[in-house]
C-alpha atoms as a PDB file:
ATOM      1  CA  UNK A   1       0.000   0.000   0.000  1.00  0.00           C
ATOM      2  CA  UNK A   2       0.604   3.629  -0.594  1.00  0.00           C
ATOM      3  CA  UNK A   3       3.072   4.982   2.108  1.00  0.00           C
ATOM      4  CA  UNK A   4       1.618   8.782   3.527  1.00  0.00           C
ATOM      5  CA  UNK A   5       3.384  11.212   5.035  1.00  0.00           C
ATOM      6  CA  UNK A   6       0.892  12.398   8.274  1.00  0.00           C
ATOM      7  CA  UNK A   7       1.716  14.615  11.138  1.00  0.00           C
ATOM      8  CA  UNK A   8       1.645  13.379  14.703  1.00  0.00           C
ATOM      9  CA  UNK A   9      -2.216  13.543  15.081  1.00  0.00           C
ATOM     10  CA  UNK A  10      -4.984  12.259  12.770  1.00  0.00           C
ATOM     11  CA  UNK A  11      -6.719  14.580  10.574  1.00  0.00           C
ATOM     12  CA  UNK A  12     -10.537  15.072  12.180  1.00  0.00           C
ATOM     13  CA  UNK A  13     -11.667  16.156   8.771  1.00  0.00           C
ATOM     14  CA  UNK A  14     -11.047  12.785   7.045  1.00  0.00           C
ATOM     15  CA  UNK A  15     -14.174  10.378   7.448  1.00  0.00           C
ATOM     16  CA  UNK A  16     -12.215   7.660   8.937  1.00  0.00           C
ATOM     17  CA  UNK A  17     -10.363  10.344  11.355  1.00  0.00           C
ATOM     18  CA  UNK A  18     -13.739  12.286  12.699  1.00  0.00           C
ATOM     19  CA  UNK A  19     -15.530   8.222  13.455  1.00  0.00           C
ATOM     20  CA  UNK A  20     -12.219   7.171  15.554  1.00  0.00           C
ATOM     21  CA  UNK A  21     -12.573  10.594  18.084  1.00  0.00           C
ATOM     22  CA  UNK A  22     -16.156  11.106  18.001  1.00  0.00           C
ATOM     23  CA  UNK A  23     -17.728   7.897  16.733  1.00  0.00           C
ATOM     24  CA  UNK A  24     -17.668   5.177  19.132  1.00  0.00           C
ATOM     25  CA  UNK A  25     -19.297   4.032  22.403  1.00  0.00           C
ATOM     26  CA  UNK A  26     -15.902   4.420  24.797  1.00  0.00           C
ATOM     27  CA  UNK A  27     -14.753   8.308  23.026  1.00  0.00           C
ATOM     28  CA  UNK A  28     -18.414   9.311  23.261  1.00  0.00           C
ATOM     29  CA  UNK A  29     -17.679  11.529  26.541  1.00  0.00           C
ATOM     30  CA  UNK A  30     -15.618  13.729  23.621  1.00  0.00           C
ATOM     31  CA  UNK A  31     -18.937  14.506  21.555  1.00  0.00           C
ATOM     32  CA  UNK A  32     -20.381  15.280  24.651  1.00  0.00           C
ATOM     33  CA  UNK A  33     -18.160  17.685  25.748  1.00  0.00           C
ATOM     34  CA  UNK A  34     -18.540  19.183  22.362  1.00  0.00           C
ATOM     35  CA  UNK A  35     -21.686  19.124  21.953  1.00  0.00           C
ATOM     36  CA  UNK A  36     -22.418  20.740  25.358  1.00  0.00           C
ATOM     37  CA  UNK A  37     -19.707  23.485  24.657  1.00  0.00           C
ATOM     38  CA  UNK A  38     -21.834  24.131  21.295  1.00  0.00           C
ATOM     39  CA  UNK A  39     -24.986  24.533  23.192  1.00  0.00           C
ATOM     40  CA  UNK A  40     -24.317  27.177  25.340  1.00  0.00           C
ATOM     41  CA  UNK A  41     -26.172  26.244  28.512  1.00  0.00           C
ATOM     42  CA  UNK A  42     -29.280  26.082  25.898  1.00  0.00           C
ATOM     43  CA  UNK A  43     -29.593  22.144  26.266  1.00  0.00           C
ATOM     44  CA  UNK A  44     -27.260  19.783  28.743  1.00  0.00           C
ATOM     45  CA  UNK A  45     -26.525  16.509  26.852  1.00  0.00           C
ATOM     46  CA  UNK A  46     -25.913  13.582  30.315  1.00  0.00           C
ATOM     47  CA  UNK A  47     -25.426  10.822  28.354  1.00  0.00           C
ATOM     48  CA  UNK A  48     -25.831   9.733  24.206  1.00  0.00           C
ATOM     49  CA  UNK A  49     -26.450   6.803  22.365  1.00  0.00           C
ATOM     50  CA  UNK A  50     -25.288   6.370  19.012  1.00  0.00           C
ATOM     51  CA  UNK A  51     -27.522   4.938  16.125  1.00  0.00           C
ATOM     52  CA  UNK A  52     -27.420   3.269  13.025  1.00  0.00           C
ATOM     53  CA  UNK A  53     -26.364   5.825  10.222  1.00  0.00           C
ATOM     54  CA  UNK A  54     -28.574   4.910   7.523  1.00  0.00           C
ATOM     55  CA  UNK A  55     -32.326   5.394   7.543  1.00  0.00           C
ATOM     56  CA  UNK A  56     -34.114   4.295   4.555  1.00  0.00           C
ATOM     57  CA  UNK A  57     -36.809   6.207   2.858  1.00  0.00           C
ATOM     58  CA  UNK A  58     -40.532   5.586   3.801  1.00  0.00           C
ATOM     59  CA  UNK A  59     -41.297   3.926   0.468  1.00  0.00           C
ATOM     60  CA  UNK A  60     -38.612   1.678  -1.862  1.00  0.00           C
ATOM     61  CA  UNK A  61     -38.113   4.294  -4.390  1.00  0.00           C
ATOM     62  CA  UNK A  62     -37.451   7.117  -1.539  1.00  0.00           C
ATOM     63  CA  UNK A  63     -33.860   7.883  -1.397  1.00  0.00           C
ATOM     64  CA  UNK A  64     -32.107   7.058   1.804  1.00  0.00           C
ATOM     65  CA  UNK A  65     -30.082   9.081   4.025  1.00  0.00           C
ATOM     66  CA  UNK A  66     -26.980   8.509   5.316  1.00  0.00           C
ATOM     67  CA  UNK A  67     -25.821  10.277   8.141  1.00  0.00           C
ATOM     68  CA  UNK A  68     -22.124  10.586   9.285  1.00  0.00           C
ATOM     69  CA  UNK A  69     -23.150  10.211  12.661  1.00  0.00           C
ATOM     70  CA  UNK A  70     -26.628  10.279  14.362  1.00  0.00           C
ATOM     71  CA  UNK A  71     -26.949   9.839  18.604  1.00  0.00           C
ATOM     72  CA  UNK A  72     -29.539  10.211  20.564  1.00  0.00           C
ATOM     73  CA  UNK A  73     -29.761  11.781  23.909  1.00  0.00           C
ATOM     74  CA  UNK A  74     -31.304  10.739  27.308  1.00  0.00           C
ATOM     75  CA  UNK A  75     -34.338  12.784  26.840  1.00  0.00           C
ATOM     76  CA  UNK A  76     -35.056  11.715  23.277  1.00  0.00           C
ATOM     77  CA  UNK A  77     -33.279  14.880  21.275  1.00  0.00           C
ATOM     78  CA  UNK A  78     -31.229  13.494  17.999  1.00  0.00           C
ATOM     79  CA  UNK A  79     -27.941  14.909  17.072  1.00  0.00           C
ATOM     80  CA  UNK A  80     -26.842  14.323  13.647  1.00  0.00           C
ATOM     81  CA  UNK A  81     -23.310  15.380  12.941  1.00  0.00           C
ATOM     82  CA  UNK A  82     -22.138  15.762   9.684  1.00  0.00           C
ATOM     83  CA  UNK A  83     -18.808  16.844   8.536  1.00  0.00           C
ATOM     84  CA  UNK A  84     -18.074  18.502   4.992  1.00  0.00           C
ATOM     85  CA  UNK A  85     -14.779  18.549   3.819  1.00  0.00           C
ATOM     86  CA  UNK A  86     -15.289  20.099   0.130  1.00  0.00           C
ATOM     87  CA  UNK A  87     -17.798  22.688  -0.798  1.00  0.00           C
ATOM     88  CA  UNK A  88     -21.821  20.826  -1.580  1.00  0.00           C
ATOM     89  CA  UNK A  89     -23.470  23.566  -3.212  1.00  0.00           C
ATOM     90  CA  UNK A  90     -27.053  22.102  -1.885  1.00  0.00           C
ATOM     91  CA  UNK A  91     -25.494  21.376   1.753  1.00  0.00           C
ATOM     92  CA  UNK A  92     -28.356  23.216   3.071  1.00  0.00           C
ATOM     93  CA  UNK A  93     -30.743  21.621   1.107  1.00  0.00           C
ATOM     94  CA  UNK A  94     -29.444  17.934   1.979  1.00  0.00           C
ATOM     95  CA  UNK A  95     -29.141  19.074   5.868  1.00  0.00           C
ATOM     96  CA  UNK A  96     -32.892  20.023   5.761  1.00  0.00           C
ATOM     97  CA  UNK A  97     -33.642  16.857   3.544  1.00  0.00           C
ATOM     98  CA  UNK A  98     -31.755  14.811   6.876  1.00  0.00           C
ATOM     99  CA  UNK A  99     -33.751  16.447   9.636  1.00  0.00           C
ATOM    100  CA  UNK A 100     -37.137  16.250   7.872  1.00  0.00           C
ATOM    101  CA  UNK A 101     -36.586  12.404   7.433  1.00  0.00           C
ATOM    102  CA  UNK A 102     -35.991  12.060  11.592  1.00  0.00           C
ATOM    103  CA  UNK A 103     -38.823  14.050  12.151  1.00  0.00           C
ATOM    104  CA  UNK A 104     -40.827  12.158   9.730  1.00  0.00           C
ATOM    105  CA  UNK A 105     -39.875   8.765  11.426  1.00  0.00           C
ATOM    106  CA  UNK A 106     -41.431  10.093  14.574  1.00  0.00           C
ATOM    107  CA  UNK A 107     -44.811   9.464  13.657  1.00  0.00           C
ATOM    108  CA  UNK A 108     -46.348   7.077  15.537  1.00  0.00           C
ATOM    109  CA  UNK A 109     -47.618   4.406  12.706  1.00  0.00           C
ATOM    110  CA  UNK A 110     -51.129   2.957  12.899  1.00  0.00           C
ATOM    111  CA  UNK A 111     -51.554   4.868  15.907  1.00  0.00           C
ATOM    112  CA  UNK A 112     -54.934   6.584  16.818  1.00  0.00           C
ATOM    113  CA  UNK A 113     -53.660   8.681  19.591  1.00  0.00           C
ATOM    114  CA  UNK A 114     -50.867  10.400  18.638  1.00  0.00           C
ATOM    115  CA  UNK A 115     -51.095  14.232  19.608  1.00  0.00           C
ATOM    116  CA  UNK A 116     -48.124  14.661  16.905  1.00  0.00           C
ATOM    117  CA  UNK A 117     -45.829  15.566  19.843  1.00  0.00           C
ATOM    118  CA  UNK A 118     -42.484  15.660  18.232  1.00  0.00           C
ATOM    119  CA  UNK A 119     -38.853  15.173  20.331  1.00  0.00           C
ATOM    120  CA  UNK A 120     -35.972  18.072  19.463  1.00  0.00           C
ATOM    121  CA  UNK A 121     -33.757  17.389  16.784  1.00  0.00           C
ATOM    122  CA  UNK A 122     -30.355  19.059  15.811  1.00  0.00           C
ATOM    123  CA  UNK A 123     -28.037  19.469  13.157  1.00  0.00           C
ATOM    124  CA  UNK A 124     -24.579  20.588  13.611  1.00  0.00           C
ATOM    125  CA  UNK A 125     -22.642  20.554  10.087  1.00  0.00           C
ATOM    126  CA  UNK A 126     -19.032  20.966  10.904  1.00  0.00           C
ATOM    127  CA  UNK A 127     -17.712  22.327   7.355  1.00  0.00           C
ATOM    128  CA  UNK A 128     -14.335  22.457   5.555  1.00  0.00           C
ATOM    129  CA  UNK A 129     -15.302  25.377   3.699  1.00  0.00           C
ATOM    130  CA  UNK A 130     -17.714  28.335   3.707  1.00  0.00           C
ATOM    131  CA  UNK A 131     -20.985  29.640   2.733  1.00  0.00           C
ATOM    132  CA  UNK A 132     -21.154  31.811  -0.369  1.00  0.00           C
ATOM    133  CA  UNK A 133     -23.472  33.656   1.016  1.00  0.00           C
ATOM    134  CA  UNK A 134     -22.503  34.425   4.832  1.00  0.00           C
ATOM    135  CA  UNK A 135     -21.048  37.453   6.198  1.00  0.00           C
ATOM    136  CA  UNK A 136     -17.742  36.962   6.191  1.00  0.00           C
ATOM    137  CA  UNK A 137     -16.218  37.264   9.593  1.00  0.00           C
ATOM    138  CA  UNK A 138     -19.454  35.333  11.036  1.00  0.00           C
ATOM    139  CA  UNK A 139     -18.126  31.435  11.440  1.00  0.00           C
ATOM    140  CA  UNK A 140     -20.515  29.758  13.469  1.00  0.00           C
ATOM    141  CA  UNK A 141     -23.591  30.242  12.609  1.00  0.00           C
ATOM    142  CA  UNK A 142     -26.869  29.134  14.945  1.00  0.00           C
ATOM    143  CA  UNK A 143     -30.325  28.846  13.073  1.00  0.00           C
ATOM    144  CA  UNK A 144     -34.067  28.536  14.193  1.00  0.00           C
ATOM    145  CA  UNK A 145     -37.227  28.711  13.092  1.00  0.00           C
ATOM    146  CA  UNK A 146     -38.255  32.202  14.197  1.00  0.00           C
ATOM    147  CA  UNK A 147     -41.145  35.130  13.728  1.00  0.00           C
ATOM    148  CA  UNK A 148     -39.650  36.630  10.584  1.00  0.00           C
ATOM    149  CA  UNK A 149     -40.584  40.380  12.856  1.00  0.00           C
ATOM    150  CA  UNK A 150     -40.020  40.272  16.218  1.00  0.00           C
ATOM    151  CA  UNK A 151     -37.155  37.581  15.248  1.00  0.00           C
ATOM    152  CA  UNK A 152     -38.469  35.526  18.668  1.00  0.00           C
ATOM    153  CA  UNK A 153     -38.289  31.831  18.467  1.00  0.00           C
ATOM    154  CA  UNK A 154     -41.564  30.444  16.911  1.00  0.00           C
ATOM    155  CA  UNK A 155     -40.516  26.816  17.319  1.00  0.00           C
ATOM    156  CA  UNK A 156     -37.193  25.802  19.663  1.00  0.00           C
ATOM    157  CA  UNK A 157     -37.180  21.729  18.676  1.00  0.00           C
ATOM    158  CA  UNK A 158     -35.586  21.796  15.354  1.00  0.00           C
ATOM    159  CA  UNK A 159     -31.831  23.643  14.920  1.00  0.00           C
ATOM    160  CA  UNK A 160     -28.901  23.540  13.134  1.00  0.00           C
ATOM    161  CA  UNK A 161     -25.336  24.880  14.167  1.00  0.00           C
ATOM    162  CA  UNK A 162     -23.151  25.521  11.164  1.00  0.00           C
ATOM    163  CA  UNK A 163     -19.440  26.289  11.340  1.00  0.00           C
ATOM    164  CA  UNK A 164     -17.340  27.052   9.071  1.00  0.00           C
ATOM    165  CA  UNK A 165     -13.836  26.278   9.975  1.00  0.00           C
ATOM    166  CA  UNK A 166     -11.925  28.276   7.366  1.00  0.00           C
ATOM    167  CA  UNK A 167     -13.160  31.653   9.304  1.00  0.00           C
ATOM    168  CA  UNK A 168     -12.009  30.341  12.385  1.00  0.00           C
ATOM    169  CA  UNK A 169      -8.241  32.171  12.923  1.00  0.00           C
ATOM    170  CA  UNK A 170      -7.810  32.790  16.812  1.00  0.00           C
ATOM    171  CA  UNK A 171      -4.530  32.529  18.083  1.00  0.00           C
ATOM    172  CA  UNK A 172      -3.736  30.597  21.294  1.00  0.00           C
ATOM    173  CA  UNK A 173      -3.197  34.033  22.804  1.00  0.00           C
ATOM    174  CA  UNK A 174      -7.426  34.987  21.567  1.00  0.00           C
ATOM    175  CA  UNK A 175      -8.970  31.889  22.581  1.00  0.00           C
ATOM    176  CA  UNK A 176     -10.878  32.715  25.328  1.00  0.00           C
ATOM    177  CA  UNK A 177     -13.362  29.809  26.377  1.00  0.00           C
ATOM    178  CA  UNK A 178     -13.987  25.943  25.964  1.00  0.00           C
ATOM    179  CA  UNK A 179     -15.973  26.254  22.723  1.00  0.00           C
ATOM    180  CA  UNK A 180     -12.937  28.215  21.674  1.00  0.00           C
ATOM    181  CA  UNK A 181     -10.260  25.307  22.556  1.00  0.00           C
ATOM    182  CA  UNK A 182     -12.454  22.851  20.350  1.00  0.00           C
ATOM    183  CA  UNK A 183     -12.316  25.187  17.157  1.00  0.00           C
ATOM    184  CA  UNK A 184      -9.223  25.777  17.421  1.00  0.00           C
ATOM    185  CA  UNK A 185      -8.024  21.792  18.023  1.00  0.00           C
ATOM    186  CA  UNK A 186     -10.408  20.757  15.427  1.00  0.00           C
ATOM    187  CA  UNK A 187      -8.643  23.219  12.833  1.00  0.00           C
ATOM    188  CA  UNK A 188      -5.317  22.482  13.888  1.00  0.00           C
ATOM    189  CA  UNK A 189      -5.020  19.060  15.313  1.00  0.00           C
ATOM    190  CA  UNK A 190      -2.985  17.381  12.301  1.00  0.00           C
ATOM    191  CA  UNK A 191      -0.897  20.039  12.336  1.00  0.00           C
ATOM    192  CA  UNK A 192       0.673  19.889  15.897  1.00  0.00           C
ATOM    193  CA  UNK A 193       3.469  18.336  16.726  1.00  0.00           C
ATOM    194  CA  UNK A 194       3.226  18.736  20.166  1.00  0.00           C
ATOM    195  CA  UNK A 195       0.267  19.375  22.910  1.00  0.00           C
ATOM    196  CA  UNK A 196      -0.462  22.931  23.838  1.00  0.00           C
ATOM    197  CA  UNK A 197       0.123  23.483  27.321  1.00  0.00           C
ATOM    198  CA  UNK A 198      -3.913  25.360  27.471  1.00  0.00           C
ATOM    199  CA  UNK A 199      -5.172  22.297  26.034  1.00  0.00           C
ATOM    200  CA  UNK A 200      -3.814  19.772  29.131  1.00  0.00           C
ATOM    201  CA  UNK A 201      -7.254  19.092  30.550  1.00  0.00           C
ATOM    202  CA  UNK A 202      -8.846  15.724  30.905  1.00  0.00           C
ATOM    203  CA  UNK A 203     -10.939  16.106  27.966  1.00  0.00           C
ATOM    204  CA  UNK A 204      -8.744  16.922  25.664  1.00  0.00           C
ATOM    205  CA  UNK A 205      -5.816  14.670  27.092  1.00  0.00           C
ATOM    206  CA  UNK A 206      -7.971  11.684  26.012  1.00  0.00           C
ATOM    207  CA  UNK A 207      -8.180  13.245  22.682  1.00  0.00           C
ATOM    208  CA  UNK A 208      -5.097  13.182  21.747  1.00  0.00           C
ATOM    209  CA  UNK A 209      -4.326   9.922  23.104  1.00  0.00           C
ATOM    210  CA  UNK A 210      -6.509   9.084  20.400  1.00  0.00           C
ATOM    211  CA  UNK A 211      -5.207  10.712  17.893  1.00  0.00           C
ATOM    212  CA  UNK A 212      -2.059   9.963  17.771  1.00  0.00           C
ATOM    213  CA  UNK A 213      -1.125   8.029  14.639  1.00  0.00           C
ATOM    214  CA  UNK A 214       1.558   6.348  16.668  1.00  0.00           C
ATOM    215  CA  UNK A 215      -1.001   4.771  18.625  1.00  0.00           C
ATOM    216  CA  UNK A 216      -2.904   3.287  15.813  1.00  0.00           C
ATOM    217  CA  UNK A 217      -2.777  -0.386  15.333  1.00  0.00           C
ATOM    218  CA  UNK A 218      -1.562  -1.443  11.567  1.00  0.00           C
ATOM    219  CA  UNK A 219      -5.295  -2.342  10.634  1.00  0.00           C
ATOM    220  CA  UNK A 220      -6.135   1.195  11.939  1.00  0.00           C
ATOM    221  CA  UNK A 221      -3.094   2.787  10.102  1.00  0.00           C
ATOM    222  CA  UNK A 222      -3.631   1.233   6.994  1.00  0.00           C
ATOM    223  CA  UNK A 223      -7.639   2.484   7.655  1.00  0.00           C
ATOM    224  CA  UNK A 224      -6.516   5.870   8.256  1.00  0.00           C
ATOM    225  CA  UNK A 225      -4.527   6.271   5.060  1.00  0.00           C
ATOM    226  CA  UNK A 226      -6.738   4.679   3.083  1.00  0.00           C
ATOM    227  CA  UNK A 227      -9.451   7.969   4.315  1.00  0.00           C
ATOM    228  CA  UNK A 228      -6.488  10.681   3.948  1.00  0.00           C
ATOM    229  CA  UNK A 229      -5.888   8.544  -0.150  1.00  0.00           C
ATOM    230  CA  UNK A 230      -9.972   9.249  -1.134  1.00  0.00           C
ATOM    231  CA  UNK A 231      -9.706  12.634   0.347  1.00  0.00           C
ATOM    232  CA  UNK A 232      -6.661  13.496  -1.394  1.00  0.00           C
ATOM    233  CA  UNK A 233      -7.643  11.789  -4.812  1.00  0.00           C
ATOM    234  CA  UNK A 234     -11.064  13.518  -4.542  1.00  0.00           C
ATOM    235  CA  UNK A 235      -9.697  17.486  -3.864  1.00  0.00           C
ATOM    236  CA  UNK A 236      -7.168  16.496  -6.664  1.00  0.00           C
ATOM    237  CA  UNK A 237      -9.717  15.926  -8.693  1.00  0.00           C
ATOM    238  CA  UNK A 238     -11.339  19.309  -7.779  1.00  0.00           C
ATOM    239  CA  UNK A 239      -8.706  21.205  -8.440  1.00  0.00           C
ATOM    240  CA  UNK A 240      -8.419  19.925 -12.066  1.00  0.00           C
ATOM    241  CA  UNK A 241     -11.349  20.367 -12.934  1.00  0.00           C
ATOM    242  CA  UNK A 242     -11.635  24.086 -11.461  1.00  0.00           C
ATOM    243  CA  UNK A 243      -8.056  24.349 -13.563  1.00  0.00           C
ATOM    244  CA  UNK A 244      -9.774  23.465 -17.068  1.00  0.00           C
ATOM    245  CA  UNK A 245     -12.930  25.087 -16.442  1.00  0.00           C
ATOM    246  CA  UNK A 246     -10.984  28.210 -16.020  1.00  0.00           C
ATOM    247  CA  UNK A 247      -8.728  26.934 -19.037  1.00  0.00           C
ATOM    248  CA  UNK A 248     -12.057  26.979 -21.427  1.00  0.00           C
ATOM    249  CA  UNK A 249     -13.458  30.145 -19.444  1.00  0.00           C
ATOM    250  CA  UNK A 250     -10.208  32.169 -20.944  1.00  0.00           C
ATOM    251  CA  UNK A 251     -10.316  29.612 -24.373  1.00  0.00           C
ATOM    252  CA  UNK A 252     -13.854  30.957 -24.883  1.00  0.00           C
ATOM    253  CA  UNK A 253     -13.230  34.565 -23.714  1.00  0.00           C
ATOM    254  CA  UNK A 254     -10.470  34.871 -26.368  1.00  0.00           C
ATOM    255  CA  UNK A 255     -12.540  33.627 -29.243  1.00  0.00           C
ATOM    256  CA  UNK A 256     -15.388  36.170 -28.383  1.00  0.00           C
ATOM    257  CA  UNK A 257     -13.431  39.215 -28.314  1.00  0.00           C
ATOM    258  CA  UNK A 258     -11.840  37.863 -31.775  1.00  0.00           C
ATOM    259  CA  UNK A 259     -15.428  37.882 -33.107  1.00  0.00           C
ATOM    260  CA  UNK A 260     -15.980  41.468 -31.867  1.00  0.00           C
ATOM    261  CA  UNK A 261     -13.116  42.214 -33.377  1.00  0.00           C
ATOM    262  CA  UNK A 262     -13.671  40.790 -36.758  1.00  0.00           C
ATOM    263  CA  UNK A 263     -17.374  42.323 -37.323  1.00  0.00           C
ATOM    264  CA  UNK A 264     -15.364  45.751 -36.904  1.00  0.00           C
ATOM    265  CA  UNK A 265     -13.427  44.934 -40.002  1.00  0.00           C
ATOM    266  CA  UNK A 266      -9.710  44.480 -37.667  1.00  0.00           C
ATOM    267  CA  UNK A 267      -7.067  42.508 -39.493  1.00  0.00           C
ATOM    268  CA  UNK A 268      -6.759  39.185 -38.650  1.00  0.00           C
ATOM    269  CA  UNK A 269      -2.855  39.513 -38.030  1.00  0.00           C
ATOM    270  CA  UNK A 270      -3.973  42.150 -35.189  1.00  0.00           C
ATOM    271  CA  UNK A 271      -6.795  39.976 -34.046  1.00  0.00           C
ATOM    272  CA  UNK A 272      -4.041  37.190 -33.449  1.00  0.00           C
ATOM    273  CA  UNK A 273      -1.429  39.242 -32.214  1.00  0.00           C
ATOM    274  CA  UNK A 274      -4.153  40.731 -29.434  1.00  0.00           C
ATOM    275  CA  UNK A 275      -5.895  37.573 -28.080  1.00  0.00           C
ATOM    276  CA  UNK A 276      -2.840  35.169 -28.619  1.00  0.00           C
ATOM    277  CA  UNK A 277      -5.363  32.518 -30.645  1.00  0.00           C
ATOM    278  CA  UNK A 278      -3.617  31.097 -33.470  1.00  0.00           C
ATOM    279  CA  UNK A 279      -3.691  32.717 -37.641  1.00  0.00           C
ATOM    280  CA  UNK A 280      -5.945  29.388 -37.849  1.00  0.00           C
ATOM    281  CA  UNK A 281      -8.336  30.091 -35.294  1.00  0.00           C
ATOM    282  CA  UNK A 282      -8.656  33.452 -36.253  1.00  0.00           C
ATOM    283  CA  UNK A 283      -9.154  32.486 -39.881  1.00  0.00           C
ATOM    284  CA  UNK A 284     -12.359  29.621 -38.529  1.00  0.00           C
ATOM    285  CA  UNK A 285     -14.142  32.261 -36.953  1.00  0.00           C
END
């Protein structure tokens, strides 16, 4: 197999690397924490149990969704987690589309007396990238259903937290509470070679116990890379195609303004000399 060059930590932002710290019955006091941290005081999350991530659609032709991680909470609330590495252009739309399909499976089936009381149920999109539409020193970004004047909350059981990591860019020196410390670990964790001396709590200690690619047996290592090899291959990709599209963008720009040019009688010698297309592609048009 492919031999990878990593840093001393896993990267969270990899599929395989987000599942090993927040993923699994024995780490799940870390999505906790998080979670709690995110919440402000607004909900307390005791405990959470985690649940299959793929819910079928309510008939066979319904599309299913699959979530990167769903739990459940002691009082019934559902947490699904999702992590976006590249930019989605409908990642609202499919974060909606994942919510409304919980809710939806709520519904009490061949039931008479159901009063169509519904438990909460959160979103929190933890994102690579960022909105093109959101202001742009606003990262984290809380959202509820609320009266469009008074801006009160009309309904509090459905949210979504979206962050966008790339607006995130406190220093150690800025940080200035818990939620802080997780942003900023989440953003920089495969990049540090060494633990911060702020970050030395029990919490986080346990973290990076399990991060540490060192501590990874083979199976896991070989796991690991095979996550940071798709994620690679895939922005690779990206960027290729964002290179030719841009390629043709220019390609297409050129042969425009040699049109222009032509219908106002310039000489093709200019025309080519001005654009750079060739005597040929001049003479086609």
């Amino acid at each position: 197999m492919e031999k990878f060059t990593t840093g001393r930590f896993i990267d969270p932002f990899t599929d395989w690397g987000f599942k090993r710290l927040f993923g699994s019955e024995p780490h799940k006091e870390l999505l906790i924490d998080f979670l709690n941290q995110l919440f402000l005081g607004e909900r307390e999350i005791i405990d959470l149990v985690y649940n299959k991530n793929e819910h079928p659609g309510e008939l066979a032709e319904h599309r299913k969704a699959v979530f990167d991680l769903l739990c459940t909470g002691s009082n019934g609330e559902q947490f699904i987690i999702e992590v976006q590495r590249v930019y989605q252009e409908y990642f609202k739309d499919r974060c909606l589309y994942y919510t409304s399909s919980l809710i939806r499976e709520q519904a009490l089936v061949g039931s008479t007396k159901w009063t169509y009381q519904l438990k909460p149920v959160y979103l929190i999109g933890l994102m690579d990238f960022c909105f093109d539409d959101s202001h742009r020193d606003k990262f984290l970004h809380r959202i509820q259903l609320t009266t469009r004047d008074s801006g009160e909350v009309f309904y509090d059981k459905l949210g979504f937290i979206f962050i966008e990591m790339p607006k995130f860019s406190k220093t150690e020196s800025e940080l200035t509470s818990e939620l802080d410390y997780w942003f900023y670990l989440l953003k920089n964790l495969s990049k540090l070679n060494k633990i911060p001396l702020f970050l030395r709590k029990p919490v986080f200690s346990k973290l990076f116990n399990i991060a540490e690619v060192s501590n990874l047996t083979k199976d896991e290592k070989m796991a690991y890379d095979q996550s940071l090899k798709a994620q690679w291959d895939y922005l690779n990709s990206m960027d290729y195609v964002e290179k030719k599209g841009f390629e043709r963008g220019v390609e297409k720009e050129k042969l425009n303004n040699a049109r222009a040019m032509k219908i106002k009688g310039i000489d093709n010698r200019i025309i080519s000399e001005v654009t750079g297309l060739s005597a040929e592609q001049v003479e086609a048009l």
